[in-house]
C-alpha atoms as a PDB file:
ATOM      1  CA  UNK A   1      96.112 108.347 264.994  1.00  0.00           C
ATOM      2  CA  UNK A   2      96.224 110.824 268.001  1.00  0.00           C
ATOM      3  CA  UNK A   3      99.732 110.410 268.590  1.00  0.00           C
ATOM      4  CA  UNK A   4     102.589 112.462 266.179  1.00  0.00           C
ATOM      5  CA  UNK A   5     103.728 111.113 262.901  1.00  0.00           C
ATOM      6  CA  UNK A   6     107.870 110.446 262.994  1.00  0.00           C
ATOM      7  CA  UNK A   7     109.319 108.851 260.252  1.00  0.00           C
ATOM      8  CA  UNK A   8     110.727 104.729 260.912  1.00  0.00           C
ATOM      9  CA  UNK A   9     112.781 102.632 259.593  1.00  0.00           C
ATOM     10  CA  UNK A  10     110.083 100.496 257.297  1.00  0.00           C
ATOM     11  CA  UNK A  11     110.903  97.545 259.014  1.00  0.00           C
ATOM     12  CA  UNK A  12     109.767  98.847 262.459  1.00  0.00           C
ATOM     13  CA  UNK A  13     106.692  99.646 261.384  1.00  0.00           C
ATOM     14  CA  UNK A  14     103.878  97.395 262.432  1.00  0.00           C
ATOM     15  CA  UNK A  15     100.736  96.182 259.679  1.00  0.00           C
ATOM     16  CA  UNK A  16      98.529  97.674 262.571  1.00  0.00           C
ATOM     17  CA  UNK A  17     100.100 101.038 262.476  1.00  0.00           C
ATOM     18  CA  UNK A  18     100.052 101.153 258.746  1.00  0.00           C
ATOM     19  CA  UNK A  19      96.312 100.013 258.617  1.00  0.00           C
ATOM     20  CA  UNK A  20      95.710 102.643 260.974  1.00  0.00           C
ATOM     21  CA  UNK A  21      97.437 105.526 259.232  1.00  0.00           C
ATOM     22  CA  UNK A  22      95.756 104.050 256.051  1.00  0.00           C
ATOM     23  CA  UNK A  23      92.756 104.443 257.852  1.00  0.00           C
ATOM     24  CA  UNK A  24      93.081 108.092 258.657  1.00  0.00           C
ATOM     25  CA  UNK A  25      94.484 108.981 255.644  1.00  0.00           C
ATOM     26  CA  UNK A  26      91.113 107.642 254.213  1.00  0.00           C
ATOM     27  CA  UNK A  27      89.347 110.005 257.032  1.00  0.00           C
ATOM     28  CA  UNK A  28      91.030 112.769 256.002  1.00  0.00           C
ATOM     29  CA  UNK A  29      90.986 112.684 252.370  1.00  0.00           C
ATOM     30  CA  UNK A  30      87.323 112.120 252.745  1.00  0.00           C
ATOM     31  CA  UNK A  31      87.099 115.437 254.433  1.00  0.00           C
ATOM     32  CA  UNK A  32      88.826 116.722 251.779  1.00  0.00           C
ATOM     33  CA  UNK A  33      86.238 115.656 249.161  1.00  0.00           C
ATOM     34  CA  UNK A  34      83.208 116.659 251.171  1.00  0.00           C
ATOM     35  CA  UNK A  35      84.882 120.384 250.796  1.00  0.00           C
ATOM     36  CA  UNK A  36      85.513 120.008 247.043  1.00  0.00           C
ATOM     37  CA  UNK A  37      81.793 118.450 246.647  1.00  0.00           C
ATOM     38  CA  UNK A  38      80.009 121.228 248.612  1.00  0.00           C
ATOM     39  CA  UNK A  39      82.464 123.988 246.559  1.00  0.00           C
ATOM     40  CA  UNK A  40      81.966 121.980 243.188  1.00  0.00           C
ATOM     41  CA  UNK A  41      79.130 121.704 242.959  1.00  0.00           C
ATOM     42  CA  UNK A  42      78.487 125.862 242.735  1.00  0.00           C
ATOM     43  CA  UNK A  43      81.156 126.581 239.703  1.00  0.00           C
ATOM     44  CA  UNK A  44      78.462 123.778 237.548  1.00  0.00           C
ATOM     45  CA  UNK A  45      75.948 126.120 238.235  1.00  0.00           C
ATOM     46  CA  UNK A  46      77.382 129.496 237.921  1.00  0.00           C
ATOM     47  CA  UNK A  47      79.032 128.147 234.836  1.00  0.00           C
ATOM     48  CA  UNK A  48      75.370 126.701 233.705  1.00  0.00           C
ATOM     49  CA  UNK A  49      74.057 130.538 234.205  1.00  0.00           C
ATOM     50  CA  UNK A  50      77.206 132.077 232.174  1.00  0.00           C
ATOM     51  CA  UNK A  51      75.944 129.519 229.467  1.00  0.00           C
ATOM     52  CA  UNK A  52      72.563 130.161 229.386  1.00  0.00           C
ATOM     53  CA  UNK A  53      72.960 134.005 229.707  1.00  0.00           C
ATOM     54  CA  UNK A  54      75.476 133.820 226.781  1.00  0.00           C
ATOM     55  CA  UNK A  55      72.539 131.950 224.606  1.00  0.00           C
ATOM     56  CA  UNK A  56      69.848 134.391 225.625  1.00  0.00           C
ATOM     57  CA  UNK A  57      72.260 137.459 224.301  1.00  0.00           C
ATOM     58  CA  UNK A  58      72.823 135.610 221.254  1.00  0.00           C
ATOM     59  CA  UNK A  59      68.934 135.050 221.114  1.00  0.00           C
ATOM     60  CA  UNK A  60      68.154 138.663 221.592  1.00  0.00           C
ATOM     61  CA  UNK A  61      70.945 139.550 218.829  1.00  0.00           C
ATOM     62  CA  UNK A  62      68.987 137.308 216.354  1.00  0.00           C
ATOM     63  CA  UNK A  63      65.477 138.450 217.232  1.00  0.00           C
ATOM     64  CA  UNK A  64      66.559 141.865 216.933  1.00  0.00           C
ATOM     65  CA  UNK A  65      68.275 140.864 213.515  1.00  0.00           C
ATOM     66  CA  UNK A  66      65.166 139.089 212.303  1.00  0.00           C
ATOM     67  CA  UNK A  67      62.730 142.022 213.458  1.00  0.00           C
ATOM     68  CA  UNK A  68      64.542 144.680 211.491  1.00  0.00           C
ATOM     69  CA  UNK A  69      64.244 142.486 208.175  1.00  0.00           C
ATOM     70  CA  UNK A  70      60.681 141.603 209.090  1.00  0.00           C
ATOM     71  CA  UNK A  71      60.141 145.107 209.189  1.00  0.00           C
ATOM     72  CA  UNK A  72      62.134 146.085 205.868  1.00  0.00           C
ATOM     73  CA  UNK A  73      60.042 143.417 204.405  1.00  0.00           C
ATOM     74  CA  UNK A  74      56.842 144.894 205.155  1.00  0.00           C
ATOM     75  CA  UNK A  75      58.091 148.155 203.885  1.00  0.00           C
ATOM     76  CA  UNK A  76      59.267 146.302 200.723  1.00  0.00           C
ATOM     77  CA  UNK A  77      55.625 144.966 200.144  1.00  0.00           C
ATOM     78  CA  UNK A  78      54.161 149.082 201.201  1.00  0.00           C
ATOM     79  CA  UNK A  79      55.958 150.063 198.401  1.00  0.00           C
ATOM     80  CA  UNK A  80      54.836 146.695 196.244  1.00  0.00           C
ATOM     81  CA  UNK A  81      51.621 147.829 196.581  1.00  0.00           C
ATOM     82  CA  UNK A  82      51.962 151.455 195.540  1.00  0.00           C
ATOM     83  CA  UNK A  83      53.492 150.403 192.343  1.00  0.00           C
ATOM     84  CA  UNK A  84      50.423 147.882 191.423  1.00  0.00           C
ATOM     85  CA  UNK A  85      48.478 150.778 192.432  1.00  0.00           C
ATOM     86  CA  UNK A  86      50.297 153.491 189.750  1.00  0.00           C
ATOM     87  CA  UNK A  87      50.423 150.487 187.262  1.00  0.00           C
ATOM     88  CA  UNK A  88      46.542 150.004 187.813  1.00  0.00           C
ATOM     89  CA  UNK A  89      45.574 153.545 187.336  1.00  0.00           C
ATOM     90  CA  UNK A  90      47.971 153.547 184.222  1.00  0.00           C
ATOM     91  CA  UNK A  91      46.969 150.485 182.727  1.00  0.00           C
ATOM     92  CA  UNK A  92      43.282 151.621 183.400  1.00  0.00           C
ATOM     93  CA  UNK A  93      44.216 155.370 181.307  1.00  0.00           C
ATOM     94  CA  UNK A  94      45.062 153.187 178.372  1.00  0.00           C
ATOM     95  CA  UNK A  95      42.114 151.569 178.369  1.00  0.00           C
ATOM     96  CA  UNK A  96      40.257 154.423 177.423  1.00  0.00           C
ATOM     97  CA  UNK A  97      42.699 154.921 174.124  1.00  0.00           C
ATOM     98  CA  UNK A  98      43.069 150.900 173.043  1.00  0.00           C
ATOM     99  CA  UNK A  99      42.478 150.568 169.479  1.00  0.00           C
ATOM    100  CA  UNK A 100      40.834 146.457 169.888  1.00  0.00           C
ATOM    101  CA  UNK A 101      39.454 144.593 172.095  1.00  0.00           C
ATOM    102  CA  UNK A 102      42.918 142.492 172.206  1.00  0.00           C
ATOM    103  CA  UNK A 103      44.657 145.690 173.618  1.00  0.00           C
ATOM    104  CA  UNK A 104      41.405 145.946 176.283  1.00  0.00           C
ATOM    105  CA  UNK A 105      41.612 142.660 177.230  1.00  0.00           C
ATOM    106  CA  UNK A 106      45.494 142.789 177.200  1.00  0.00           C
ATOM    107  CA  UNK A 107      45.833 145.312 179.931  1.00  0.00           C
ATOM    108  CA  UNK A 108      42.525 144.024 181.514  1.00  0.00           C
ATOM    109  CA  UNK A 109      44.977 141.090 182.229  1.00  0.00           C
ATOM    110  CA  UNK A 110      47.561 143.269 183.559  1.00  0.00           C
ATOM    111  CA  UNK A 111      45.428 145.333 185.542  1.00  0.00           C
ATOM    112  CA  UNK A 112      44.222 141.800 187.253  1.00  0.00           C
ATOM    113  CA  UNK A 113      47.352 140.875 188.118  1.00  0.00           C
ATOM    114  CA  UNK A 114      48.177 143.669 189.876  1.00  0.00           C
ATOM    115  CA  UNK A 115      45.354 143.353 192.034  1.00  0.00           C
ATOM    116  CA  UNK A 116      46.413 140.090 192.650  1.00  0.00           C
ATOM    117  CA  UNK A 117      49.707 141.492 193.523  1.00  0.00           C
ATOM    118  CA  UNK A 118      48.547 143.927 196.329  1.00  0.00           C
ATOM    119  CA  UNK A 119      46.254 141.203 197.729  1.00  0.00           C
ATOM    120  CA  UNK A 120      49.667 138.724 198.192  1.00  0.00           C
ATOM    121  CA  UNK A 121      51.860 142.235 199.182  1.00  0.00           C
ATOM    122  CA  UNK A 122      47.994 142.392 201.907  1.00  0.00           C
ATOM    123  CA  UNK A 123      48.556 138.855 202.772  1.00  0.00           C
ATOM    124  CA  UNK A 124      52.087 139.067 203.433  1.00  0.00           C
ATOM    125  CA  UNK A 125      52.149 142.288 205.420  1.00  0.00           C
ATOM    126  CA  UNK A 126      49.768 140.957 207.642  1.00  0.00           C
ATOM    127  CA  UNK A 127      51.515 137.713 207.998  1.00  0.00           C
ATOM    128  CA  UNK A 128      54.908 139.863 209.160  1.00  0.00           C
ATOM    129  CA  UNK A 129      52.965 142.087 211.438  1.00  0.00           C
ATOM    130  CA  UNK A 130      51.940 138.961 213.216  1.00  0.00           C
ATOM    131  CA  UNK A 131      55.349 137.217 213.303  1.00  0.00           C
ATOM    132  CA  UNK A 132      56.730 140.518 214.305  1.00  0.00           C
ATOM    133  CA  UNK A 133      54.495 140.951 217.367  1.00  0.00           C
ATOM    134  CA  UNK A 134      55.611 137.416 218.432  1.00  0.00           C
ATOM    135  CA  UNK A 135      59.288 138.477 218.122  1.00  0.00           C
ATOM    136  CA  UNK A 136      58.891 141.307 220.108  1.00  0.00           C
ATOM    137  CA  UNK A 137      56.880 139.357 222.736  1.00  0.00           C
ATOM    138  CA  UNK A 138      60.108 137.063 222.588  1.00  0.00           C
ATOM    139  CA  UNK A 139      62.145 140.008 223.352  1.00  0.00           C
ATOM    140  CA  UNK A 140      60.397 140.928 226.255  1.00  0.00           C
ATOM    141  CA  UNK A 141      60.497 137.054 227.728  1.00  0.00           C
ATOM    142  CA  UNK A 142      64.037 136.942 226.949  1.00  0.00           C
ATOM    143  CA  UNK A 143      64.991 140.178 228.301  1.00  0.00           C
ATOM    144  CA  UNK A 144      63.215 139.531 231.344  1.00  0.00           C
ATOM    145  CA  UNK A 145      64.878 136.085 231.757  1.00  0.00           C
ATOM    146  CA  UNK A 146      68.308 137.850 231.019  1.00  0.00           C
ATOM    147  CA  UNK A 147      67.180 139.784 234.127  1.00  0.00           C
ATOM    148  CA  UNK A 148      66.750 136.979 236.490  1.00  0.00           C
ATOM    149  CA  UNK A 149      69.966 135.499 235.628  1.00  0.00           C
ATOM    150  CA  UNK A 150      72.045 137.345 235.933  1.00  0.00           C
ATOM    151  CA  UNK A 151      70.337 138.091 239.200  1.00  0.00           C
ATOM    152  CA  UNK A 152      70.790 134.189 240.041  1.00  0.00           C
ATOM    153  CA  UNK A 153      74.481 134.504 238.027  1.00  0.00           C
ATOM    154  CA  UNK A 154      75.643 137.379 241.152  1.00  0.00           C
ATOM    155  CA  UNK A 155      73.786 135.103 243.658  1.00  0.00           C
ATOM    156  CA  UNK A 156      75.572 132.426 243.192  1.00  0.00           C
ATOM    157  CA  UNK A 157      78.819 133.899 242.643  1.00  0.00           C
ATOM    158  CA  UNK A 158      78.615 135.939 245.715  1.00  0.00           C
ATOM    159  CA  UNK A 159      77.749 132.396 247.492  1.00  0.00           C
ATOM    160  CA  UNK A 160      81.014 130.869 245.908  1.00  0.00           C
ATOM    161  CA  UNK A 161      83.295 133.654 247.305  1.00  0.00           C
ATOM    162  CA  UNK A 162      81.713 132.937 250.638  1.00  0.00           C
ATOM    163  CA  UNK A 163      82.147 128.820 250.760  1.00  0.00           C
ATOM    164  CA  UNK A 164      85.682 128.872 249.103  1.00  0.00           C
ATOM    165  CA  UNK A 165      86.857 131.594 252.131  1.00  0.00           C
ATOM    166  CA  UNK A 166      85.139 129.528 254.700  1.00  0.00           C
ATOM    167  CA  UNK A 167      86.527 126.204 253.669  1.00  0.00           C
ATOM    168  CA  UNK A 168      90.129 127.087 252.520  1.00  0.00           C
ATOM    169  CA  UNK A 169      91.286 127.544 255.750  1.00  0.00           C
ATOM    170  CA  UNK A 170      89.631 124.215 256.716  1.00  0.00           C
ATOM    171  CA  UNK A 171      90.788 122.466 253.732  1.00  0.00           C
ATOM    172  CA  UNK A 172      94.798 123.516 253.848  1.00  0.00           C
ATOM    173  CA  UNK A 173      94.559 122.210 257.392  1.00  0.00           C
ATOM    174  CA  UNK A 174      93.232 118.819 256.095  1.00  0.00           C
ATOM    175  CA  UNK A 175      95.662 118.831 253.214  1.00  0.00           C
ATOM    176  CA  UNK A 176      98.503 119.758 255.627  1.00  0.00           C
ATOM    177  CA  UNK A 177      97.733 116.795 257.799  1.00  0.00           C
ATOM    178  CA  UNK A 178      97.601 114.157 254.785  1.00  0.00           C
ATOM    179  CA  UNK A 179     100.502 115.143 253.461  1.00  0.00           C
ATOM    180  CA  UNK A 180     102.039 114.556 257.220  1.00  0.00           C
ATOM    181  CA  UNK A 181      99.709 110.878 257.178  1.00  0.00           C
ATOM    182  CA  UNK A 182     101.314 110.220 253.510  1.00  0.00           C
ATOM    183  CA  UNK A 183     105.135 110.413 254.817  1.00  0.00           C
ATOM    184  CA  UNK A 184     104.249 107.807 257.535  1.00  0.00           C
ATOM    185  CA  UNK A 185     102.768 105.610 254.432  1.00  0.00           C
ATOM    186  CA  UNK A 186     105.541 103.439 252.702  1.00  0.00           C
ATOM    187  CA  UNK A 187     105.906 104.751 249.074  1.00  0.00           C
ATOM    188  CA  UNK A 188     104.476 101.343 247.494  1.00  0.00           C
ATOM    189  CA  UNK A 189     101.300 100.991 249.471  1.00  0.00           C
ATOM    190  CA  UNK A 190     100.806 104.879 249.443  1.00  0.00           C
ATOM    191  CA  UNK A 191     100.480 104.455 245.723  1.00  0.00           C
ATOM    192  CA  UNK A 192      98.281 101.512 245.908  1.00  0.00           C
ATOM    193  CA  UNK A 193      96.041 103.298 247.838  1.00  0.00           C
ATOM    194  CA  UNK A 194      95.853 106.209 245.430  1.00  0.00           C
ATOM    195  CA  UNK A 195      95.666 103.847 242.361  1.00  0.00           C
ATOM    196  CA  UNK A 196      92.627 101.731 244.554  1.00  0.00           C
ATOM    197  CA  UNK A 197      91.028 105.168 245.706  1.00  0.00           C
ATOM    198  CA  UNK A 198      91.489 107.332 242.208  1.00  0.00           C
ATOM    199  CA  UNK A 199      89.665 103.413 240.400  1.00  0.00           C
ATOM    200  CA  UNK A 200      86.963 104.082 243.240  1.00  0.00           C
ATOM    201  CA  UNK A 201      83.345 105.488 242.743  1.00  0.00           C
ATOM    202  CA  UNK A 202      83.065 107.169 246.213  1.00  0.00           C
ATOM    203  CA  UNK A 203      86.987 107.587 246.339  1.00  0.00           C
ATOM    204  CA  UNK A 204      87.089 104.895 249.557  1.00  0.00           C
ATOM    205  CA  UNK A 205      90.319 102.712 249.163  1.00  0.00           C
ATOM    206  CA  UNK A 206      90.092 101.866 252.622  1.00  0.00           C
ATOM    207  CA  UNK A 207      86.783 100.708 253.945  1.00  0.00           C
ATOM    208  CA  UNK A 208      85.250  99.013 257.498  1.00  0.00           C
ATOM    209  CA  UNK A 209      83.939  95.643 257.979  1.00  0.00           C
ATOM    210  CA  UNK A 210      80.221  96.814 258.241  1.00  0.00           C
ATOM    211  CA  UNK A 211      77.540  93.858 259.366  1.00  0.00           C
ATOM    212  CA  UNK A 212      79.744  91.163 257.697  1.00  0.00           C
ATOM    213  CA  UNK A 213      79.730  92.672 254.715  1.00  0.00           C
ATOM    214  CA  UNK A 214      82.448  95.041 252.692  1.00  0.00           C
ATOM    215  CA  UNK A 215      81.928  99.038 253.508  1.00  0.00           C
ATOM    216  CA  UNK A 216      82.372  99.570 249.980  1.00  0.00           C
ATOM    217  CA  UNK A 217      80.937  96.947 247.865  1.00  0.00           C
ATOM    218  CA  UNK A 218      78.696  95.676 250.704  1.00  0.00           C
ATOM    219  CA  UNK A 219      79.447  91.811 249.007  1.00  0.00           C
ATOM    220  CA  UNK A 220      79.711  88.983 252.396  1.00  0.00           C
ATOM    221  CA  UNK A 221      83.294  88.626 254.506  1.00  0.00           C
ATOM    222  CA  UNK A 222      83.513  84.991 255.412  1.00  0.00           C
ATOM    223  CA  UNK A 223      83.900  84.802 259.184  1.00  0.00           C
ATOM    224  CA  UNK A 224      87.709  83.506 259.022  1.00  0.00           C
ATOM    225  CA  UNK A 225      88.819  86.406 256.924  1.00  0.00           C
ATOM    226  CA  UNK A 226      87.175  89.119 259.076  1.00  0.00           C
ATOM    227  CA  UNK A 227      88.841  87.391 261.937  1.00  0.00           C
ATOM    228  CA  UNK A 228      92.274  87.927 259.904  1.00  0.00           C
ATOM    229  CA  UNK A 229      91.173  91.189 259.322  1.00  0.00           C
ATOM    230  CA  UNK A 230      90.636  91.794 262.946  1.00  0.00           C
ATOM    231  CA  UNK A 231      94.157  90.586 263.741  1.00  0.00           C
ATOM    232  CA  UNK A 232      95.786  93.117 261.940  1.00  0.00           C
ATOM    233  CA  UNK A 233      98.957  91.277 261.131  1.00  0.00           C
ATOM    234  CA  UNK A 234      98.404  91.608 257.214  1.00  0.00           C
ATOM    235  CA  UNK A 235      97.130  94.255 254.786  1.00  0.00           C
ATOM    236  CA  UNK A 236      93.759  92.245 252.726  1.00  0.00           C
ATOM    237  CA  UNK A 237      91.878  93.600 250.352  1.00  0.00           C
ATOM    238  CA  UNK A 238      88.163  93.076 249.357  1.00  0.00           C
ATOM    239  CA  UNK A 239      88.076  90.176 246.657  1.00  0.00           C
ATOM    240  CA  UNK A 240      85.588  91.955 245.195  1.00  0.00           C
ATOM    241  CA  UNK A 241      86.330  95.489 245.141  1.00  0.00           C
ATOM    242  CA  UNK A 242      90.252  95.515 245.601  1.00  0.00           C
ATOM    243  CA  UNK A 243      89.196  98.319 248.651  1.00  0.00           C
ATOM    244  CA  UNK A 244      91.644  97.432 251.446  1.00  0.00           C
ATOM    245  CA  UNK A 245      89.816  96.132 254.555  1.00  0.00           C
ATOM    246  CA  UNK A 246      90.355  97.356 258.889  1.00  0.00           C
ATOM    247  CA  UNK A 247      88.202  96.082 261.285  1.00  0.00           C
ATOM    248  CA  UNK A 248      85.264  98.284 262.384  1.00  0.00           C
ATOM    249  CA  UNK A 249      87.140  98.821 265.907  1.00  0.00           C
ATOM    250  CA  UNK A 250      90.382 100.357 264.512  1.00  0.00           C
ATOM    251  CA  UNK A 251      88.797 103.869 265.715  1.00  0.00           C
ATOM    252  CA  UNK A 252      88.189 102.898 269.176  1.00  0.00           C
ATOM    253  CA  UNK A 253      91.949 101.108 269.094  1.00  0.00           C
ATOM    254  CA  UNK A 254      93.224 104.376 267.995  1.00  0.00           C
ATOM    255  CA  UNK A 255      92.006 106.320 270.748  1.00  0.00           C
ATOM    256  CA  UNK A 256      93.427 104.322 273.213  1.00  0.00           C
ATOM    257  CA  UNK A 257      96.358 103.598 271.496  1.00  0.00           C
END
């Protein structure tokens, strides 16, 4: 509606002019989301790269954790393995003073199993040296990643900053002018239309007749009620969708009006 808003006694206030500040209203609030869609989309992401650059910190914590006791495990078995060793060479000095065969064989047994020991200590070293490297390649991978987003994490911030600045002065404007739109709008139907637009998927409580059909649910308008529609001397609503319905002219109306 090009021409000022002024407050009117509700009874002088024509369907037509509340369609058409309805329809506006719509317009405007429309705006509005575009703003909020284009801005909302960025805090997902930036908060997406806080989450994931939280996790790989925590990652890097644990490999480091799980290195350092890979490592004091490998240690554990070097030392394993010099203690078969000493036991070996003992148990093999006593050999040479056993009074039977049962002592021979006895420590014979023991000296066995302390080769058997240093092969598993072998074994497991090896086995830890290998998981080990992998960690550390982790480390690398992860640190590198870290790297990159928190390169992406200032990126995108910086690109936030920028779009809210550009659009705030936009979108105070728009909010400025609904709120003048809104004290045109009767109380009742101004809460209808919030209640309609707030149930909405696309937030459109107030849609055109497009090709015969509802803008919003697209279902058929049978030619009589479009023709009511067109009239403006009622407020209808899709019985479909509940979305309240202007004629696709209401624009052009406006202007000249």
């Amino acid at each position: 509606m090009n021409a000022p808003y002024s407050k009117q006694d509700e009874k002088d206030i024509s369907v037509e002019l509340k369609l058409r500040a309805l329809h506006e209203l719509q317009t405007v609030v429309s705006d509005i989301d575009k703003i909020k869609v284009l801005r909302g989309e960025l805090p997902l992401e930036v908060q997406d790269l806080e989450d994931e650059i939280a996790g790989l910190k925590t990652r890097l914590v644990n490999l480091d954790t799980e290195i350092k006791s890979l490592d004091t495990a490998t240690n554990n078995k070097r030392i394993a393995i010099k203690d078969s060793q000493a036991l070996i060479t003992k148990y093999t000095e006593q050999q040479n003073n056993v009074r039977n065969n049962r002592e021979f064989d006895s420590l014979s047994k023991e000296i066995e199993f302390q080769n058997l020991e240093i092969e598993l200590s072998e074994k497991r070293i090896k086995e830890f040296t290998i998981e080990m490297k992998e960690k550390e390649d982790a480390v690398k991978t992860s640190k590198q990643l870290l790297i990159d987003r928190q390169e992406d994490l200032e990126r995108k911030k910086a690109e936030l900053q920028e779009i809210s600045e550009e659009t705030k002065i936009e979108e105070e404007k728009l909010k400025s002018k609904s709120e003048k739109i809104e004290s045109f709008i009767e109380p009742r139907l101004l809460t209808a239309f919030k209640r309609i637009r707030k149930n909405a998927r696309n937030g459109l409580a107030v849609v055109t007749i497009q090709r015969d059909a509802c803008g919003g649910c697209f279902n058929k308008i049978p030619p009589q009620r479009q023709m009511d529609i067109a009239n403006r001397k009622k407020i209808i609503v899709c019985e479909y969708c509940g979305r309240i319905l202007v004629d696709s002219n209401i624009n052009i109306i406006e202007e000249e009006a």
